[in-house]
N, C-alpha and C. Protein backbone atom coordinates (compact mmCIF):
# COMPACT_ATOMS: atom_id res chain seq x y z
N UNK A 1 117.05 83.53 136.14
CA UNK A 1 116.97 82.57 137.23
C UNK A 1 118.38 82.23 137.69
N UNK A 2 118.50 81.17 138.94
CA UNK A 2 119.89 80.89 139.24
C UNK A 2 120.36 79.72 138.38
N UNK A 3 120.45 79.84 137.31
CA UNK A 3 120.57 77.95 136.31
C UNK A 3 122.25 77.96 136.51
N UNK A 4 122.58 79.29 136.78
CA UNK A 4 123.86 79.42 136.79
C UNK A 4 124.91 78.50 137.69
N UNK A 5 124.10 78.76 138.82
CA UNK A 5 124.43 78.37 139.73
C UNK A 5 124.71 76.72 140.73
N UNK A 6 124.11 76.20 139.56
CA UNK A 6 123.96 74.59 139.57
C UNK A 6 124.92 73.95 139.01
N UNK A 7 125.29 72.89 139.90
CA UNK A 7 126.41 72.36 139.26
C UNK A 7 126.49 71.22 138.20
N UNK A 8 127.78 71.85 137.23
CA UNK A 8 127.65 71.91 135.98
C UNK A 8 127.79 70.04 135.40
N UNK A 9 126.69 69.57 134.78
CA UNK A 9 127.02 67.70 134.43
C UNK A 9 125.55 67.35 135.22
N UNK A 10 124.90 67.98 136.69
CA UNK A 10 124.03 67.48 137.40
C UNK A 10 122.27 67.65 136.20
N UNK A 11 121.85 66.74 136.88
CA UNK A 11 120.42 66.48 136.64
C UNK A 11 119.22 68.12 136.96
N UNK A 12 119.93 68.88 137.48
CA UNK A 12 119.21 69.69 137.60
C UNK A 12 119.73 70.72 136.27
N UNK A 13 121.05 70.88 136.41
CA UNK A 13 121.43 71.69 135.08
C UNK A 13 120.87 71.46 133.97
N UNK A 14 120.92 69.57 133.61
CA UNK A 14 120.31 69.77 132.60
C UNK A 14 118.98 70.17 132.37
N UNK A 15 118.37 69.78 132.80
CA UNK A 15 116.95 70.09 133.09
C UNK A 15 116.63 71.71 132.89
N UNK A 16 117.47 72.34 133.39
CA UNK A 16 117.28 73.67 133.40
C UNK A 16 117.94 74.30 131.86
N UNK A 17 118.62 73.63 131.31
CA UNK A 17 118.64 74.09 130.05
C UNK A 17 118.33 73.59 128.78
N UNK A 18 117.79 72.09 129.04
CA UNK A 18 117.04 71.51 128.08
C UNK A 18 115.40 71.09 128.15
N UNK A 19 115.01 71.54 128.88
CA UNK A 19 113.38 70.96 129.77
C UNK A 19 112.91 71.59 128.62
N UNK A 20 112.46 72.79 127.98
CA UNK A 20 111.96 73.10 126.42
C UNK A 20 111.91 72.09 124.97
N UNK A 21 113.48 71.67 125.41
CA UNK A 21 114.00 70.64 123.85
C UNK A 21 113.09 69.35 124.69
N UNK A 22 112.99 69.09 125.79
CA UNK A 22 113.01 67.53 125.75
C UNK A 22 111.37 67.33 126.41
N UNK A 23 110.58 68.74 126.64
CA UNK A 23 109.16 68.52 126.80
C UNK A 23 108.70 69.69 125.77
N UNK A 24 108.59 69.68 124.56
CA UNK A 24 108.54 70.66 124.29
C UNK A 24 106.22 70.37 124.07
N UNK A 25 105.75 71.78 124.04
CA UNK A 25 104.38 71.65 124.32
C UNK A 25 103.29 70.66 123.44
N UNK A 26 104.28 70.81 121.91
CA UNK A 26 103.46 69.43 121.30
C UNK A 26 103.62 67.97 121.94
N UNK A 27 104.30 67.71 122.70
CA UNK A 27 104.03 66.32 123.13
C UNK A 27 102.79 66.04 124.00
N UNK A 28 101.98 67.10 124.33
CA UNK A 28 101.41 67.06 125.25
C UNK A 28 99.79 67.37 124.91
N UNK A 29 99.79 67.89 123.60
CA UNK A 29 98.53 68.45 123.14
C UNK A 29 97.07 67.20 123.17
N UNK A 30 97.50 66.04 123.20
CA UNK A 30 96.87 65.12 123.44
C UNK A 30 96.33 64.68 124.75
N UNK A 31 96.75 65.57 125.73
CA UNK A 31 96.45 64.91 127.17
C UNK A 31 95.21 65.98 127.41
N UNK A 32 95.32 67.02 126.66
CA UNK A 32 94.24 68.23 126.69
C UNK A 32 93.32 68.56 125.30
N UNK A 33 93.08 67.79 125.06
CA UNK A 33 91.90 68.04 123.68
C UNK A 33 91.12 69.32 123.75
N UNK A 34 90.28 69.58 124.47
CA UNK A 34 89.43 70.69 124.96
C UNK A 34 90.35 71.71 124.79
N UNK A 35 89.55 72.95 124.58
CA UNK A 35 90.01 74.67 124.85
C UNK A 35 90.21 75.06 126.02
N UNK A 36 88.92 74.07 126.74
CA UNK A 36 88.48 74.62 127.84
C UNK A 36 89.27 73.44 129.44
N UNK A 37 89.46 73.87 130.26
CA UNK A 37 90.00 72.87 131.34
C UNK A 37 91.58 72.51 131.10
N UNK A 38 91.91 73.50 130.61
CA UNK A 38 93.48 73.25 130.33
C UNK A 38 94.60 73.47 131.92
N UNK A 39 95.16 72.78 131.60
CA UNK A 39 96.27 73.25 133.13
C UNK A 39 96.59 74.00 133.57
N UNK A 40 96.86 74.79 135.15
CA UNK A 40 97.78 76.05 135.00
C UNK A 40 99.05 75.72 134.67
N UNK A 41 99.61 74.82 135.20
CA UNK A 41 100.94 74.46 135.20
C UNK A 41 101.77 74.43 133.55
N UNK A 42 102.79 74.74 133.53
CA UNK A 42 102.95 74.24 131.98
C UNK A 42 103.82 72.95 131.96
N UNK A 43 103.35 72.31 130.73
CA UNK A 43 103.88 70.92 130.55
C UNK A 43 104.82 70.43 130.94
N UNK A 44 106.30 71.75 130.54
CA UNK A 44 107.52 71.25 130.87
C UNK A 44 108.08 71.20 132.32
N UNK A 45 107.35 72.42 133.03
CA UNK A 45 107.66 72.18 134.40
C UNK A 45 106.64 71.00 134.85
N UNK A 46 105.77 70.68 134.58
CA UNK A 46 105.59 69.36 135.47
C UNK A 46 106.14 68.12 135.10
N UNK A 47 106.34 67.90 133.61
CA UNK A 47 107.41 66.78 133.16
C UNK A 47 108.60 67.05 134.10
N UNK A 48 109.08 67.81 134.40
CA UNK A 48 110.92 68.36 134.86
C UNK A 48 110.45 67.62 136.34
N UNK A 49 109.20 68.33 136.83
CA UNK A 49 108.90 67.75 138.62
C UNK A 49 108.60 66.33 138.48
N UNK A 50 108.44 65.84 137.48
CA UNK A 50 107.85 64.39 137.54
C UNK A 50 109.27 63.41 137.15
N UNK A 51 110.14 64.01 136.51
CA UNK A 51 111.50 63.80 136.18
C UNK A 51 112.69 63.40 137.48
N UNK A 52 112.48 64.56 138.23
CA UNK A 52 113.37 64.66 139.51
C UNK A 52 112.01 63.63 140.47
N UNK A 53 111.24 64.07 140.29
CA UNK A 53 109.78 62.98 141.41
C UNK A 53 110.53 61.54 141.71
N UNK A 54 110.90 61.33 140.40
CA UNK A 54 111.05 59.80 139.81
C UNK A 54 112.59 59.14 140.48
N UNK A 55 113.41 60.46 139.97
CA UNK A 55 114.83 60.18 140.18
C UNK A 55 115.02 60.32 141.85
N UNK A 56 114.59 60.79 142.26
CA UNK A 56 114.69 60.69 144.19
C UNK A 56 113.81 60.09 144.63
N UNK A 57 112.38 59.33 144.04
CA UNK A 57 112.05 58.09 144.79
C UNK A 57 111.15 59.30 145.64
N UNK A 58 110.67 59.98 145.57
CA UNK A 58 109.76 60.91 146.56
C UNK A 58 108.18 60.78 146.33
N UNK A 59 107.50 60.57 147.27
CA UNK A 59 105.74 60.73 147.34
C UNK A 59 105.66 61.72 147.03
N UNK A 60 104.39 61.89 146.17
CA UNK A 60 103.89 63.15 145.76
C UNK A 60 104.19 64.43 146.34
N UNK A 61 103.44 64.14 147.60
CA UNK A 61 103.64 65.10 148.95
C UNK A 61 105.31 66.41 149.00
N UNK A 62 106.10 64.67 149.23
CA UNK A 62 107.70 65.40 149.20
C UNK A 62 107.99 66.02 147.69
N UNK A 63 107.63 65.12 146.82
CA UNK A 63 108.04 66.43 145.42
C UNK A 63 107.38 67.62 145.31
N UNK A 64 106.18 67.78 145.90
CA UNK A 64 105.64 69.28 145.58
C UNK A 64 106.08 70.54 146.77
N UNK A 65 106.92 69.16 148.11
CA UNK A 65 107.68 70.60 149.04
C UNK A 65 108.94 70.87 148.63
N UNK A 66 109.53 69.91 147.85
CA UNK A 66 110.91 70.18 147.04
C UNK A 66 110.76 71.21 146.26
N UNK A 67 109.94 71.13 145.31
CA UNK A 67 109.00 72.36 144.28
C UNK A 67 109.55 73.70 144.96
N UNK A 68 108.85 73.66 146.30
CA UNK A 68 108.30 74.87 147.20
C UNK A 68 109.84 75.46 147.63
N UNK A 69 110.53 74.17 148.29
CA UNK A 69 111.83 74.73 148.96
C UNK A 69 113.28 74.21 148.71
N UNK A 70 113.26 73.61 147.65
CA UNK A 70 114.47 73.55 147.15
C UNK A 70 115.01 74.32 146.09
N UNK A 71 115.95 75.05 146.02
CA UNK A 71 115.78 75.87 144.79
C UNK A 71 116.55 75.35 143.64
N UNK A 72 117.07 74.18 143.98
CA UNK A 72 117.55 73.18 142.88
C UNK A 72 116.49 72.85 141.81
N UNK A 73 115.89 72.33 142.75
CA UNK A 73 114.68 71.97 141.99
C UNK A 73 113.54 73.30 141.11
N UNK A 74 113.64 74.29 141.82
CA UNK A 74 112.83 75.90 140.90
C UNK A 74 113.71 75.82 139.72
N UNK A 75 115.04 75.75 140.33
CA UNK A 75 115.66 76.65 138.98
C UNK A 75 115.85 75.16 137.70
N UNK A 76 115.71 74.11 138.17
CA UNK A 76 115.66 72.61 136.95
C UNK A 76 114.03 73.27 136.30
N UNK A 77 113.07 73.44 137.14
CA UNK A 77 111.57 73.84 136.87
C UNK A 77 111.43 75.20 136.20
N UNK A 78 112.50 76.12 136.10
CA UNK A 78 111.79 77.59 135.40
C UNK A 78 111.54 78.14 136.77
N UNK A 79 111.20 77.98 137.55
CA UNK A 79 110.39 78.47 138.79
C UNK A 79 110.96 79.56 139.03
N UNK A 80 110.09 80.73 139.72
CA UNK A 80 110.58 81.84 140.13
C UNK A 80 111.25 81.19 141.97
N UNK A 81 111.74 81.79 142.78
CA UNK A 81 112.75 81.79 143.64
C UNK A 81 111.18 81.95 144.81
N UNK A 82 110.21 82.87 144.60
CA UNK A 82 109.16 83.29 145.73
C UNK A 82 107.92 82.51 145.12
N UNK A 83 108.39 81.61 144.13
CA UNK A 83 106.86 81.35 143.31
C UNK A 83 106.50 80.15 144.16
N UNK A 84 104.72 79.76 144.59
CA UNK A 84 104.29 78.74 145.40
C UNK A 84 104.34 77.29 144.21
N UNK A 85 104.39 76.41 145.22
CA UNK A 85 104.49 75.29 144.40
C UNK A 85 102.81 74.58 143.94
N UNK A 86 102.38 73.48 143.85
CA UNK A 86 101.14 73.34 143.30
C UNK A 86 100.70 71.76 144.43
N UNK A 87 99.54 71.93 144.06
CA UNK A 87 98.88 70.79 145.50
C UNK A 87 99.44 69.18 144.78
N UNK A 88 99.97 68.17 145.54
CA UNK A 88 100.66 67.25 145.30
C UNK A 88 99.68 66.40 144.59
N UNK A 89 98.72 66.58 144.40
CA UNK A 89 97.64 65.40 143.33
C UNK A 89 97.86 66.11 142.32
N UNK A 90 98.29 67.13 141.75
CA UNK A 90 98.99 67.94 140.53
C UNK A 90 99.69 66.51 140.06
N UNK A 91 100.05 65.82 140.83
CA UNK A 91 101.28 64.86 139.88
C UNK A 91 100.31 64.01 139.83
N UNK A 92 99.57 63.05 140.36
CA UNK A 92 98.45 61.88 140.13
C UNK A 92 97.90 62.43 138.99
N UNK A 93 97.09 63.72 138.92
CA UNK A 93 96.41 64.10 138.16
C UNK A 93 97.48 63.91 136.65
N UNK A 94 98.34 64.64 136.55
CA UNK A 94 99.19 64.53 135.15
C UNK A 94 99.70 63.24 134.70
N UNK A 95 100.02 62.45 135.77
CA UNK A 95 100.36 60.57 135.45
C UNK A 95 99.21 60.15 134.79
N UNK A 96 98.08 60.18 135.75
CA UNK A 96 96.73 59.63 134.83
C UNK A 96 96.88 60.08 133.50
N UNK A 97 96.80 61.33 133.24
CA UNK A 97 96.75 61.86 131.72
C UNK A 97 97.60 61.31 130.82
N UNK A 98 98.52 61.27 131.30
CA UNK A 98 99.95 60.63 130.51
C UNK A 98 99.88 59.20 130.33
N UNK A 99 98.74 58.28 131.32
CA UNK A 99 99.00 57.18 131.24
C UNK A 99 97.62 56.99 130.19
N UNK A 100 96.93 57.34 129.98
CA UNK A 100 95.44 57.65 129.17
C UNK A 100 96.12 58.32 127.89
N UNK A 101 97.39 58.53 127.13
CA UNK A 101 97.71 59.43 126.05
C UNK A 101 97.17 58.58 124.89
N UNK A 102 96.87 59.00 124.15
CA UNK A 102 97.24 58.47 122.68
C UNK A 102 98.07 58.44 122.03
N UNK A 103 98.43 57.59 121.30
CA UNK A 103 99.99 57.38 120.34
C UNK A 103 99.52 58.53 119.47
N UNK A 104 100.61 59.38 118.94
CA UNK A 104 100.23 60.54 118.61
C UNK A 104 101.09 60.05 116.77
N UNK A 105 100.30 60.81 116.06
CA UNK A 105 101.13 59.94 114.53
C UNK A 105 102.80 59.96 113.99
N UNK A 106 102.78 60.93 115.04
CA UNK A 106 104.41 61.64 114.84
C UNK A 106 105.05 60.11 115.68
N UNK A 107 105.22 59.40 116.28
CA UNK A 107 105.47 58.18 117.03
C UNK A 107 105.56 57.27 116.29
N UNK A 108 106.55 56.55 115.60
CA UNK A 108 106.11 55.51 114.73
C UNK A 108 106.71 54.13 114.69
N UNK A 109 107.38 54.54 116.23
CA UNK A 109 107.75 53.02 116.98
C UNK A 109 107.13 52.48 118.16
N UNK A 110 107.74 51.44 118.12
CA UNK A 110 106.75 50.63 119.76
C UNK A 110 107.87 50.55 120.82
N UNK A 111 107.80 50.70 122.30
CA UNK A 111 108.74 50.10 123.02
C UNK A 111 108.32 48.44 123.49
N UNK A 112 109.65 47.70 123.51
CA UNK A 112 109.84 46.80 123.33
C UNK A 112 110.54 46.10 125.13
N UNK A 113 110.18 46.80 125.90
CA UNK A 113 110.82 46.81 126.82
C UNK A 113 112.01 47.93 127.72
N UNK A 114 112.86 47.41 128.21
CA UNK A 114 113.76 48.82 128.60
C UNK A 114 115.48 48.31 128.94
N UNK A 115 116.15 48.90 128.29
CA UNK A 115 117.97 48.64 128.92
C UNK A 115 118.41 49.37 129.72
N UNK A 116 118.38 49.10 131.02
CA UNK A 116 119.10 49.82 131.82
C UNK A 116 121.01 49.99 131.55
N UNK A 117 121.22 51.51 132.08
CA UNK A 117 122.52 52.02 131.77
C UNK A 117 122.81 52.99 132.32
N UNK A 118 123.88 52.51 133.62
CA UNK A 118 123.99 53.79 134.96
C UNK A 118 124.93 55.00 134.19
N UNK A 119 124.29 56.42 134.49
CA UNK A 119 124.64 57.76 134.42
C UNK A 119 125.31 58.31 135.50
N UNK A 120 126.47 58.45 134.99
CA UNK A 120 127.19 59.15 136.46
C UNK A 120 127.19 60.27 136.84
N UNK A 121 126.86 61.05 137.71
CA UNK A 121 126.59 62.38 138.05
C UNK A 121 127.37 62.65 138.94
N UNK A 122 127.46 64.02 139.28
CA UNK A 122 127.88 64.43 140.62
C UNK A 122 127.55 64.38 141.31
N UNK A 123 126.39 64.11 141.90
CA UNK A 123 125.26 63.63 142.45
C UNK A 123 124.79 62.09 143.16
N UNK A 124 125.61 61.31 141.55
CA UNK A 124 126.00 60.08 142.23
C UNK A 124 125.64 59.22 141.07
N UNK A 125 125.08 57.90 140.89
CA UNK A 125 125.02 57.45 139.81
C UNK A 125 123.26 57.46 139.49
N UNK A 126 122.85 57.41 138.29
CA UNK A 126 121.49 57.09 137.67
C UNK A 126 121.42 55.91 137.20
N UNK A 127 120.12 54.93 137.37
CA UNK A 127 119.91 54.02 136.15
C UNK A 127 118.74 54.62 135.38
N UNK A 128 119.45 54.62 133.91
CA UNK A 128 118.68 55.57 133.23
C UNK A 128 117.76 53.88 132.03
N UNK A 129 116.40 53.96 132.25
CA UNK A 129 115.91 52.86 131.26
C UNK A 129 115.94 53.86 129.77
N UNK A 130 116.48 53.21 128.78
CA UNK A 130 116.43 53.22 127.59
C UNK A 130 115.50 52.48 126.88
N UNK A 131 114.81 52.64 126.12
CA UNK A 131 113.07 51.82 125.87
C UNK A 131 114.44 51.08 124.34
N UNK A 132 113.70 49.55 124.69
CA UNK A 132 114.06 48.82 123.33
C UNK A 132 113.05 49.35 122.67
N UNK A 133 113.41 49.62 121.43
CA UNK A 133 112.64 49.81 120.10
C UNK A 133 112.21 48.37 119.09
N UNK A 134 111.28 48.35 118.49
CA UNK A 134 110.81 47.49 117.76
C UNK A 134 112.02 47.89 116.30
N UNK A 135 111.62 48.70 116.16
CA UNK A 135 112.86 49.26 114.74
C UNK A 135 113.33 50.48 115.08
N UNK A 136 114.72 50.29 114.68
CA UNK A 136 116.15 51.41 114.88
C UNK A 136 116.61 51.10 116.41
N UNK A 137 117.08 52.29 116.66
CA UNK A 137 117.73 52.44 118.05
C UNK A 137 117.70 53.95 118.53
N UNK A 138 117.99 53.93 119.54
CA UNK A 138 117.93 55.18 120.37
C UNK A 138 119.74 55.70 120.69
N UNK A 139 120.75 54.76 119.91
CA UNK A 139 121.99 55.06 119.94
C UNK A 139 122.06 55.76 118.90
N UNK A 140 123.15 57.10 118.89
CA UNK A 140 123.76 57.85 117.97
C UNK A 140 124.24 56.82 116.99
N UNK A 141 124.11 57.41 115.82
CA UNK A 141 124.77 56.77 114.52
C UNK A 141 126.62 57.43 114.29
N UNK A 142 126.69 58.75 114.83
CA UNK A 142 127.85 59.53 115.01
C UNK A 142 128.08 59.79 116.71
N UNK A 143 129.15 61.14 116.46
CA UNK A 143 128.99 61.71 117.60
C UNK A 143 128.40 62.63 117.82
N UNK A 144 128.01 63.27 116.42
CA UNK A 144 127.35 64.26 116.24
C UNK A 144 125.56 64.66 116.66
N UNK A 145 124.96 63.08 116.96
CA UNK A 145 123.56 62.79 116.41
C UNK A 145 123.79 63.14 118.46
N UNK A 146 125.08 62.91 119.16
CA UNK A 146 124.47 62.63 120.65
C UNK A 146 123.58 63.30 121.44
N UNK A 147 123.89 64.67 120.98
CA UNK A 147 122.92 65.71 121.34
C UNK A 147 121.25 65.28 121.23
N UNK A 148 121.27 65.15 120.13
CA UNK A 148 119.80 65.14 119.34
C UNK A 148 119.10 63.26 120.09
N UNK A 149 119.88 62.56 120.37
CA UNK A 149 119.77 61.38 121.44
C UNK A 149 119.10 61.69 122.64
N UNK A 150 119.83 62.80 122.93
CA UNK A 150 119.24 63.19 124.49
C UNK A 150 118.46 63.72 124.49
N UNK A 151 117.71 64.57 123.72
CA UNK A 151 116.90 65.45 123.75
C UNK A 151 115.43 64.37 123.43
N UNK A 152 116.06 63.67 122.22
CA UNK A 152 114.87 62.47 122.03
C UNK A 152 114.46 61.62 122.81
N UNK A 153 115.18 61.08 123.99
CA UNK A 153 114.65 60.06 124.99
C UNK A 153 114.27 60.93 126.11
């Protein structure tokens, strides 16, 4: 794909090289119980479209023509360059699911609310919510853990 080609620190880069680590398919096995009626879409590209959805403030509508014709957005998504995008209730439909999840046992904190904390991009700035935790934190203990931070929130 072009992941190359995105500039390097932006919200789409990352996306395009961590969207596996940070949706990976067990988080999701709960929104689909059944064998049968499973999605076409895969998890991580619609987490990634629901990701950027969020961060530009776009109606359904406009995120699924971004999908279609931005190729910022294909190559944050996996997307092939000629591949069609998916009908914009694709995202209603996956919010509902997500908002219907079950706490899954691997989860063994509560959020407690949220700390906002602007991300600076090239792009421009983010307010990124950080969920208060009931117990621990979502801050590195090192510098080492920062990686494994990001991938976790």
């Amino acid at each position: 794909m072009a992941g190359h080609l995105l500039p390097e620190g932006s919200v789409y880069s990352f996306l395009a090289e961590h969207r596996y680590e940070l949706f990976p398919p067990e988080l999701f096995t709960d929104l689909f119980p059944s064998t049968r009626g499973r999605p076409s879409l895969a998890p991580e590209v619609v987490a990634s479209v629901l990701v950027l959805h969020a961060l530009h403030g776009l109606s359904d509508r406009a995120a699924a023509e971004a999908v279609t014709f931005d190729l910022r957005w294909k190559a944050a998504c996996g997307l092939p360059v000629d591949g069609a995008a998916f009908h914009p209730t694709v995202l209603a439909y996956w919010r509902k699911r997500l908002a219907a999840s079950e706490r899954s046992e691997e989860r063994s904190n509560s959020r407690n609310g949220y700390r906002h904390r602007d991300f600076d991009t090239r792009a421009g700035t983010l307010d990124v919510a950080i969920p208060k935790l009931r117990y621990g934190s979502y801050f590195p203990d090192s510098e080492n853990d920062g990686c494994e931070l990001v991938v976790r929130v």
